[in-house]
PDB file of N, CA and C in Angstrom:
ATOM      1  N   UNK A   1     -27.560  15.779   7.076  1.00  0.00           N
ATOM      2  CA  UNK A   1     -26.772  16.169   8.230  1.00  0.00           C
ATOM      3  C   UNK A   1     -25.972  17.415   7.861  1.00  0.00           C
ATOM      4  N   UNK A   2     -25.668  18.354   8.907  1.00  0.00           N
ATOM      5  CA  UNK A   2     -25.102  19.648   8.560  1.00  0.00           C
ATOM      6  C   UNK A   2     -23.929  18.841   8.423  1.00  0.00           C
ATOM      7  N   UNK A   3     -23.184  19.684   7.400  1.00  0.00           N
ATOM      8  CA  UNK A   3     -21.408  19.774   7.238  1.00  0.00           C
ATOM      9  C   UNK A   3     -20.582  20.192   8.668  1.00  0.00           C
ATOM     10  N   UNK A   4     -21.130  20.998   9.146  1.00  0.00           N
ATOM     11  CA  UNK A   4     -20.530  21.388  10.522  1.00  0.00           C
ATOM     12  C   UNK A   4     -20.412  20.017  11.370  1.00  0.00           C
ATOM     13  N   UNK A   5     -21.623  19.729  11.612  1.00  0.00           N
ATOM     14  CA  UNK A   5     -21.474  18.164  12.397  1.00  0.00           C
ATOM     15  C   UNK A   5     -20.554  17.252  11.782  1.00  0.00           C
ATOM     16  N   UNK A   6     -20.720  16.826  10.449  1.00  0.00           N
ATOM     17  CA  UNK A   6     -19.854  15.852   9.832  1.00  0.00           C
ATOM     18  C   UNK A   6     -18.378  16.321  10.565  1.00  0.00           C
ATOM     19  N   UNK A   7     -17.922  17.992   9.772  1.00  0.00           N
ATOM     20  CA  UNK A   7     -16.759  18.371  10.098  1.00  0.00           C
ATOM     21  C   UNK A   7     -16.098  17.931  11.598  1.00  0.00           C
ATOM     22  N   UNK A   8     -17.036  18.076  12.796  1.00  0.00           N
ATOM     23  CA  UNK A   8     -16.353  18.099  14.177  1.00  0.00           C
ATOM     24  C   UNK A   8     -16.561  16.528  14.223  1.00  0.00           C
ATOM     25  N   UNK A   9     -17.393  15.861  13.381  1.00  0.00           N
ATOM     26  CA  UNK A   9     -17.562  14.181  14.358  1.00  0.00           C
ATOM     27  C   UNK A   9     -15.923  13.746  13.632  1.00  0.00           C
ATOM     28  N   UNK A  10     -15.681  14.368  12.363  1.00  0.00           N
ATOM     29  CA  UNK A  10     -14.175  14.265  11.355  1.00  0.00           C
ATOM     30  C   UNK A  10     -13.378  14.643  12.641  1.00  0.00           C
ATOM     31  N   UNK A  11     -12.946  15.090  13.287  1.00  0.00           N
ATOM     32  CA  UNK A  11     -12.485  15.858  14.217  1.00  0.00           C
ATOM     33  C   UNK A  11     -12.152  14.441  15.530  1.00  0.00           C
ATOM     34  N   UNK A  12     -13.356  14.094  16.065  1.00  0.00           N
ATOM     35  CA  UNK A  12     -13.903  13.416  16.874  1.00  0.00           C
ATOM     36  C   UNK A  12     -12.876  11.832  16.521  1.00  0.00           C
ATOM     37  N   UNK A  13     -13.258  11.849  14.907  1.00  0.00           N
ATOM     38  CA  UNK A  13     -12.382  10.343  14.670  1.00  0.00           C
ATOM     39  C   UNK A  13     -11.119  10.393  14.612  1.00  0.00           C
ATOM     40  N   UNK A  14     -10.637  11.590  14.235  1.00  0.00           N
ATOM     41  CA  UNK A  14      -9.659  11.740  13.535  1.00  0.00           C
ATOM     42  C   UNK A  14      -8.335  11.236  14.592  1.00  0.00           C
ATOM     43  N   UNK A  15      -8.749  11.937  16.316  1.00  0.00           N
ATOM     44  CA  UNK A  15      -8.231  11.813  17.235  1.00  0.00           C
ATOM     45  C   UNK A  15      -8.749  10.616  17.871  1.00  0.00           C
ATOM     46  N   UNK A  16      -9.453   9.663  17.853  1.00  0.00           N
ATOM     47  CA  UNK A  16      -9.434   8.309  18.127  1.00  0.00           C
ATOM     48  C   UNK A  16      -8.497   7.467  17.130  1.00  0.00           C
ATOM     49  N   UNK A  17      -8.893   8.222  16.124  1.00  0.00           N
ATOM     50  CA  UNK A  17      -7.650   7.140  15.009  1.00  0.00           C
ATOM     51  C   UNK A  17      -6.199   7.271  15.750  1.00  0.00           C
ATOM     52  N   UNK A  18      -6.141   8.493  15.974  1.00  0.00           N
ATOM     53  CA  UNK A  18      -4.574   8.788  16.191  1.00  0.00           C
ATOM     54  C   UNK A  18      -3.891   7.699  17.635  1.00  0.00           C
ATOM     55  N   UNK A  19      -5.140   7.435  18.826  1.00  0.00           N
ATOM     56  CA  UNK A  19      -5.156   6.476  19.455  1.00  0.00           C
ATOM     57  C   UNK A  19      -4.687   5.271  19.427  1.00  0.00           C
ATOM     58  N   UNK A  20      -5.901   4.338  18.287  1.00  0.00           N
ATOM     59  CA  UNK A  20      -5.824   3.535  18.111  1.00  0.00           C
ATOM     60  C   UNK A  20      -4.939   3.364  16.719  1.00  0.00           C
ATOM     61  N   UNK A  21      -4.735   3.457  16.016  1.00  0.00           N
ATOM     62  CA  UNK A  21      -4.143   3.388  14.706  1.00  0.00           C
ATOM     63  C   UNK A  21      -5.047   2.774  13.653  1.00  0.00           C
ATOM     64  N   UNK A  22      -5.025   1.270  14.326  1.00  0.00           N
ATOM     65  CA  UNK A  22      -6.797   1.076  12.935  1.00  0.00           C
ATOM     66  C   UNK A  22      -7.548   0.351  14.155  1.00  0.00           C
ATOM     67  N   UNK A  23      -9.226   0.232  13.063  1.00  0.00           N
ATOM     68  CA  UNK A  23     -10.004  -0.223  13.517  1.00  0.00           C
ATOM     69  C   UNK A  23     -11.496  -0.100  12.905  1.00  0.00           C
ATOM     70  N   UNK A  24     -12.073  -1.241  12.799  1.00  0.00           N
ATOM     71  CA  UNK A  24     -13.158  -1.381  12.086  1.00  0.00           C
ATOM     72  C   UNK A  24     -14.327  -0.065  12.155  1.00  0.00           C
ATOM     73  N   UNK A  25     -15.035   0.534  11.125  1.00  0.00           N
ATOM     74  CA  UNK A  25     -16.039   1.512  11.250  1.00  0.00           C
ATOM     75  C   UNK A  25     -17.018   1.270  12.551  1.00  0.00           C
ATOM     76  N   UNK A  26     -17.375  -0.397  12.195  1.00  0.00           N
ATOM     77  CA  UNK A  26     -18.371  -0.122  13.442  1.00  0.00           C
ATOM     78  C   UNK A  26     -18.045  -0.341  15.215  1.00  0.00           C
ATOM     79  N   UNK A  27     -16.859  -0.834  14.832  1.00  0.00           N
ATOM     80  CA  UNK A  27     -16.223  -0.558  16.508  1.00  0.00           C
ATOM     81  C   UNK A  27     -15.687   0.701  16.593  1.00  0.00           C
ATOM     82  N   UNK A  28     -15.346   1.537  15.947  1.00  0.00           N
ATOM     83  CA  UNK A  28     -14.845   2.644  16.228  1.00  0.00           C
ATOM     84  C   UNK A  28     -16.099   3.791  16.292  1.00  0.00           C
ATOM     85  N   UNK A  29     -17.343   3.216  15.814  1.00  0.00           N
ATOM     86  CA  UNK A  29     -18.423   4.008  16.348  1.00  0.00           C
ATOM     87  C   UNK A  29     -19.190   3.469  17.453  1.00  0.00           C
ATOM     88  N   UNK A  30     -18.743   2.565  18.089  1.00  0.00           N
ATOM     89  CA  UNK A  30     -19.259   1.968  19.286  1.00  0.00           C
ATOM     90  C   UNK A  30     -18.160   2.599  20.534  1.00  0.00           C
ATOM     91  N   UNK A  31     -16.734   3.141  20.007  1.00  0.00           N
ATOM     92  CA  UNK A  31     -16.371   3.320  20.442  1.00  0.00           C
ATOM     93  C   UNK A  31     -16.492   4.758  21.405  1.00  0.00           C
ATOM     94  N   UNK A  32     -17.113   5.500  20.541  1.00  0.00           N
ATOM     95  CA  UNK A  32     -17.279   7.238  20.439  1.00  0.00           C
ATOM     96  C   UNK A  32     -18.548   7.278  20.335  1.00  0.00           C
ATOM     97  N   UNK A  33     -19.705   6.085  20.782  1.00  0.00           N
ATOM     98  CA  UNK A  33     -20.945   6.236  21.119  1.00  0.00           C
ATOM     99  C   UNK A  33     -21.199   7.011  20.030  1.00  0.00           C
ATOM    100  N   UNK A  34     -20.978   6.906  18.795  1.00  0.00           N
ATOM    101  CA  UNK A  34     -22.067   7.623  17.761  1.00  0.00           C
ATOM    102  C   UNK A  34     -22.623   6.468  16.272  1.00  0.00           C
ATOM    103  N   UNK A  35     -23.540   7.051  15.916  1.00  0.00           N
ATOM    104  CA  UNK A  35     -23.829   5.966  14.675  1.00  0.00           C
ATOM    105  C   UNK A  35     -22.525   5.301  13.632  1.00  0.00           C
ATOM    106  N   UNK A  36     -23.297   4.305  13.081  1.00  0.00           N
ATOM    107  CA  UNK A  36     -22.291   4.434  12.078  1.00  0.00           C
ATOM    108  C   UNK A  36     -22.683   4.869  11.191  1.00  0.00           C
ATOM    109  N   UNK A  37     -23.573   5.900  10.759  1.00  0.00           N
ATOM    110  CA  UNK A  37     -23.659   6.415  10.032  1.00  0.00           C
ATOM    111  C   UNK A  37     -22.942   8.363   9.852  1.00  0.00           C
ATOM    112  N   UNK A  38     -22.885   8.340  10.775  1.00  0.00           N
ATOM    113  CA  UNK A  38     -21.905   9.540  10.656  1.00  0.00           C
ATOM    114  C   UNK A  38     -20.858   9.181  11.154  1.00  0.00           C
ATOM    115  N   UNK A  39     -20.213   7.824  11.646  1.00  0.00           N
ATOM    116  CA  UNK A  39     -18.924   7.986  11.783  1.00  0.00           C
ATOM    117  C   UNK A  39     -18.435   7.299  10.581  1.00  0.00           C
ATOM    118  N   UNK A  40     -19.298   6.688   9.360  1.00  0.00           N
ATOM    119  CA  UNK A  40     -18.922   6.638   8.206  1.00  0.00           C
ATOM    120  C   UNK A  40     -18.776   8.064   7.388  1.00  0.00           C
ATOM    121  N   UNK A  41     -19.679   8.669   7.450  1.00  0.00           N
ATOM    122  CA  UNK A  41     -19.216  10.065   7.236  1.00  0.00           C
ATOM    123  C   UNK A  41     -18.474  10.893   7.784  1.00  0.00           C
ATOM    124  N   UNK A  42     -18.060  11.010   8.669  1.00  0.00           N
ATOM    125  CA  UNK A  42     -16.742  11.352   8.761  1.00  0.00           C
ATOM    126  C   UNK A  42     -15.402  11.205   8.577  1.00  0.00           C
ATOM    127  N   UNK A  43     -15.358   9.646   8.707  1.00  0.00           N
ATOM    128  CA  UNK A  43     -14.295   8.980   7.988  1.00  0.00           C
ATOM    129  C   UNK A  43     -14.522   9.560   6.431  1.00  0.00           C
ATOM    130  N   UNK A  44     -15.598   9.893   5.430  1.00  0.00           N
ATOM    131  CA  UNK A  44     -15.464   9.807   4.077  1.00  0.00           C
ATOM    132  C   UNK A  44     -14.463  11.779   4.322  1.00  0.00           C
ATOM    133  N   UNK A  45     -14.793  12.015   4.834  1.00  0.00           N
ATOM    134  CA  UNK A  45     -14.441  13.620   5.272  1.00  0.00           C
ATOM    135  C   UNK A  45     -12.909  13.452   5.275  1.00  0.00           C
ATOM    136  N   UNK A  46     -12.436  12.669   6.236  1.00  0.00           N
ATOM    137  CA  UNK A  46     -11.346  12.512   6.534  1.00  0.00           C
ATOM    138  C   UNK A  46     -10.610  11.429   5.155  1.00  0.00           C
ATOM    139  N   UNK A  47     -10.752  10.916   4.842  1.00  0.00           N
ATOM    140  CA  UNK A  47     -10.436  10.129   3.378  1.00  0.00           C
ATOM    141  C   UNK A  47     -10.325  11.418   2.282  1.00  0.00           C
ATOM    142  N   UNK A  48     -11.622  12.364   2.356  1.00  0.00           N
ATOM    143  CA  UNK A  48     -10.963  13.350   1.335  1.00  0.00           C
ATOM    144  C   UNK A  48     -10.266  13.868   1.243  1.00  0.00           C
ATOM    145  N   UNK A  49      -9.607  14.556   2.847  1.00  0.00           N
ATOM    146  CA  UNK A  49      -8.613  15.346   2.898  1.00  0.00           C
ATOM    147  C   UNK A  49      -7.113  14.471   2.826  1.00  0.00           C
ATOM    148  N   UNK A  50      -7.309  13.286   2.541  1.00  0.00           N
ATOM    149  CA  UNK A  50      -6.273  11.812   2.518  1.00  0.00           C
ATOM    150  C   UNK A  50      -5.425  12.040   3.725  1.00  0.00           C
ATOM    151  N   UNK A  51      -6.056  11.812   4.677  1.00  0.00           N
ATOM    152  CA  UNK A  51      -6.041  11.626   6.480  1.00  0.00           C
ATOM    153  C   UNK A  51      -5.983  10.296   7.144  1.00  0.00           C
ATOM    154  N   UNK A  52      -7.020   9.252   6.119  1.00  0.00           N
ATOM    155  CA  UNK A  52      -7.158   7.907   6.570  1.00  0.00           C
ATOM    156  C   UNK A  52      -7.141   7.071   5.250  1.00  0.00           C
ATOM    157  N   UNK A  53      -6.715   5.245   5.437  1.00  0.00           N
ATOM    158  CA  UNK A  53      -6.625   4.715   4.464  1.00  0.00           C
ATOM    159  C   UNK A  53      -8.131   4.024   4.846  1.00  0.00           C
ATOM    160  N   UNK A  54      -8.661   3.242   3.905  1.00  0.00           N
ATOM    161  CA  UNK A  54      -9.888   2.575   4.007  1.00  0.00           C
ATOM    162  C   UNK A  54      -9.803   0.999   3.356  1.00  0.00           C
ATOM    163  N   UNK A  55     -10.214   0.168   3.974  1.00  0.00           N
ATOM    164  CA  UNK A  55      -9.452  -1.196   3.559  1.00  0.00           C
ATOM    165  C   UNK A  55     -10.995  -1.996   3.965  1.00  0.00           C
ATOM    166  N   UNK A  56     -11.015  -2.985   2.456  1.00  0.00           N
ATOM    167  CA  UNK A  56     -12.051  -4.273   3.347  1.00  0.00           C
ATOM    168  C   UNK A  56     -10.929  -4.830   3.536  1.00  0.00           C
ATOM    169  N   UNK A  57     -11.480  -5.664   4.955  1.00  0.00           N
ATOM    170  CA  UNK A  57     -10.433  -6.760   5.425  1.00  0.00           C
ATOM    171  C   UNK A  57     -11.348  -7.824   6.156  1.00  0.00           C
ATOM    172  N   UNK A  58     -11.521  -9.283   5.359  1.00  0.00           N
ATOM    173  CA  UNK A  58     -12.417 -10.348   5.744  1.00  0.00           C
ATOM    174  C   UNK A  58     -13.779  -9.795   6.471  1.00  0.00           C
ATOM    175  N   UNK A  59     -14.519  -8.806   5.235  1.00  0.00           N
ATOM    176  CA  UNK A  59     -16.035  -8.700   5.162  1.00  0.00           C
ATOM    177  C   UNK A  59     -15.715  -7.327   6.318  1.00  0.00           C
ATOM    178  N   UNK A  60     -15.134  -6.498   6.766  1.00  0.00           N
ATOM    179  CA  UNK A  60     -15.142  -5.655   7.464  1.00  0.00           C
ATOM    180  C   UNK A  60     -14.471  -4.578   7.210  1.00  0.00           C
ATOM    181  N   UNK A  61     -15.043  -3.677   6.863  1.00  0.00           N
ATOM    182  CA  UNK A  61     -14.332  -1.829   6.664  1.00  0.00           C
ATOM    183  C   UNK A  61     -13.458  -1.502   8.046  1.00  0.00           C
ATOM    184  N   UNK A  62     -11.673  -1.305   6.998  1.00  0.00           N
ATOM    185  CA  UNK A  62     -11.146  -1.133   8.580  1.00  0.00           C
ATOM    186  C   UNK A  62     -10.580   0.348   8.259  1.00  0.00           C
ATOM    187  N   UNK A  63     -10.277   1.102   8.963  1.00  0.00           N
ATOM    188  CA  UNK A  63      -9.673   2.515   9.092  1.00  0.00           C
ATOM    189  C   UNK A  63      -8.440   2.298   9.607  1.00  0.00           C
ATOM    190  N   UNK A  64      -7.768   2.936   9.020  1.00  0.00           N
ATOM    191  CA  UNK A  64      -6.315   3.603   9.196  1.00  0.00           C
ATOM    192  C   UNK A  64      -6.089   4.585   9.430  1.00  0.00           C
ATOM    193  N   UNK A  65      -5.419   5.300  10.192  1.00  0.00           N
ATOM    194  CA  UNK A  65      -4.647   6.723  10.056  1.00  0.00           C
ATOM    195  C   UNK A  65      -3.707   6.464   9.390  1.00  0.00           C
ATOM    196  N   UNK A  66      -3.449   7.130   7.990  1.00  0.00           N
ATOM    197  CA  UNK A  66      -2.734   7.167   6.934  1.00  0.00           C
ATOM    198  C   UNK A  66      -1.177   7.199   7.302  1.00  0.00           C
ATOM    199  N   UNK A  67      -0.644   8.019   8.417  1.00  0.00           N
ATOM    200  CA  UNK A  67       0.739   7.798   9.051  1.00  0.00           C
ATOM    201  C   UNK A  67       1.061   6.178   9.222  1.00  0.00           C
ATOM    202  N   UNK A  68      -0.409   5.333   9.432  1.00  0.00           N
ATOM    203  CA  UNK A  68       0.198   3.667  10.199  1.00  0.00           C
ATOM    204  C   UNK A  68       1.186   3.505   9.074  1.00  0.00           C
ATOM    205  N   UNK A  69       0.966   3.450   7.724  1.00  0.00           N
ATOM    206  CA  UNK A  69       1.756   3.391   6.221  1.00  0.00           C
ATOM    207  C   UNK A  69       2.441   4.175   5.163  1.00  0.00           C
ATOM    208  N   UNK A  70       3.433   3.902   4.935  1.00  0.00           N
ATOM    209  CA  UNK A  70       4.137   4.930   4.416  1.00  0.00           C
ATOM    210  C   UNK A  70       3.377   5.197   2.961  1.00  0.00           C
ATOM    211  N   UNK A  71       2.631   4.438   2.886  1.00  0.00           N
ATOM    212  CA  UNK A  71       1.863   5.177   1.532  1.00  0.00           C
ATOM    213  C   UNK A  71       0.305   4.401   1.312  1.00  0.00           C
ATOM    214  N   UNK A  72      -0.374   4.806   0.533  1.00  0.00           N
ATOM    215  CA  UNK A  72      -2.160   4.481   0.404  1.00  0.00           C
ATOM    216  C   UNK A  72      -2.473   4.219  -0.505  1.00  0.00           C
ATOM    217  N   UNK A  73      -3.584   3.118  -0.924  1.00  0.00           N
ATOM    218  CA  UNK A  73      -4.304   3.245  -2.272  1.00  0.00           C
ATOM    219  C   UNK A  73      -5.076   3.640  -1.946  1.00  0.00           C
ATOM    220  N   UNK A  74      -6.045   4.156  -2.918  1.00  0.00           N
ATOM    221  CA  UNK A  74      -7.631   4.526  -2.863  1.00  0.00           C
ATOM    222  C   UNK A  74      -8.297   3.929  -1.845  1.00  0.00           C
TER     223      UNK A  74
END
């Protein structure tokens, strides 16, 4: 997948996160009608620039916008 795409679908989540605050990878790509495979990649986009936290929580990858907490682990 081009970087450009990754970059804008990063874009795409970044402002649903800001919405919702958290929410599982694959509802949040059901949400924005795109795979989860690039809205896992975008989230990894957005994790690099340490934008979002990333959490299993009972068997499910959940997303954060890093503001929900005053601080992040890995």
């Amino acid at each position: 997948m081009d970087k450009k795409i990754v970059g804008a679908n990063a874009g795409v989540v970044w402002h649903a996160l800001n919405e919702v605050k958290e929410i599982s990878i694959s509802e949040l790509a059901r949400k924005l009608n795109m795979s989860v495979e690039s809205t896992a990649l975008a989230i990894g986009w957005l994790a690099r620039e340490n934008k979002v936290c990333i959490q299993n929580r009972n068997g499910s990858i959940e997303v954060f916008d890093e503001s929900h907490f005053p601080f992040c682990f890995g």
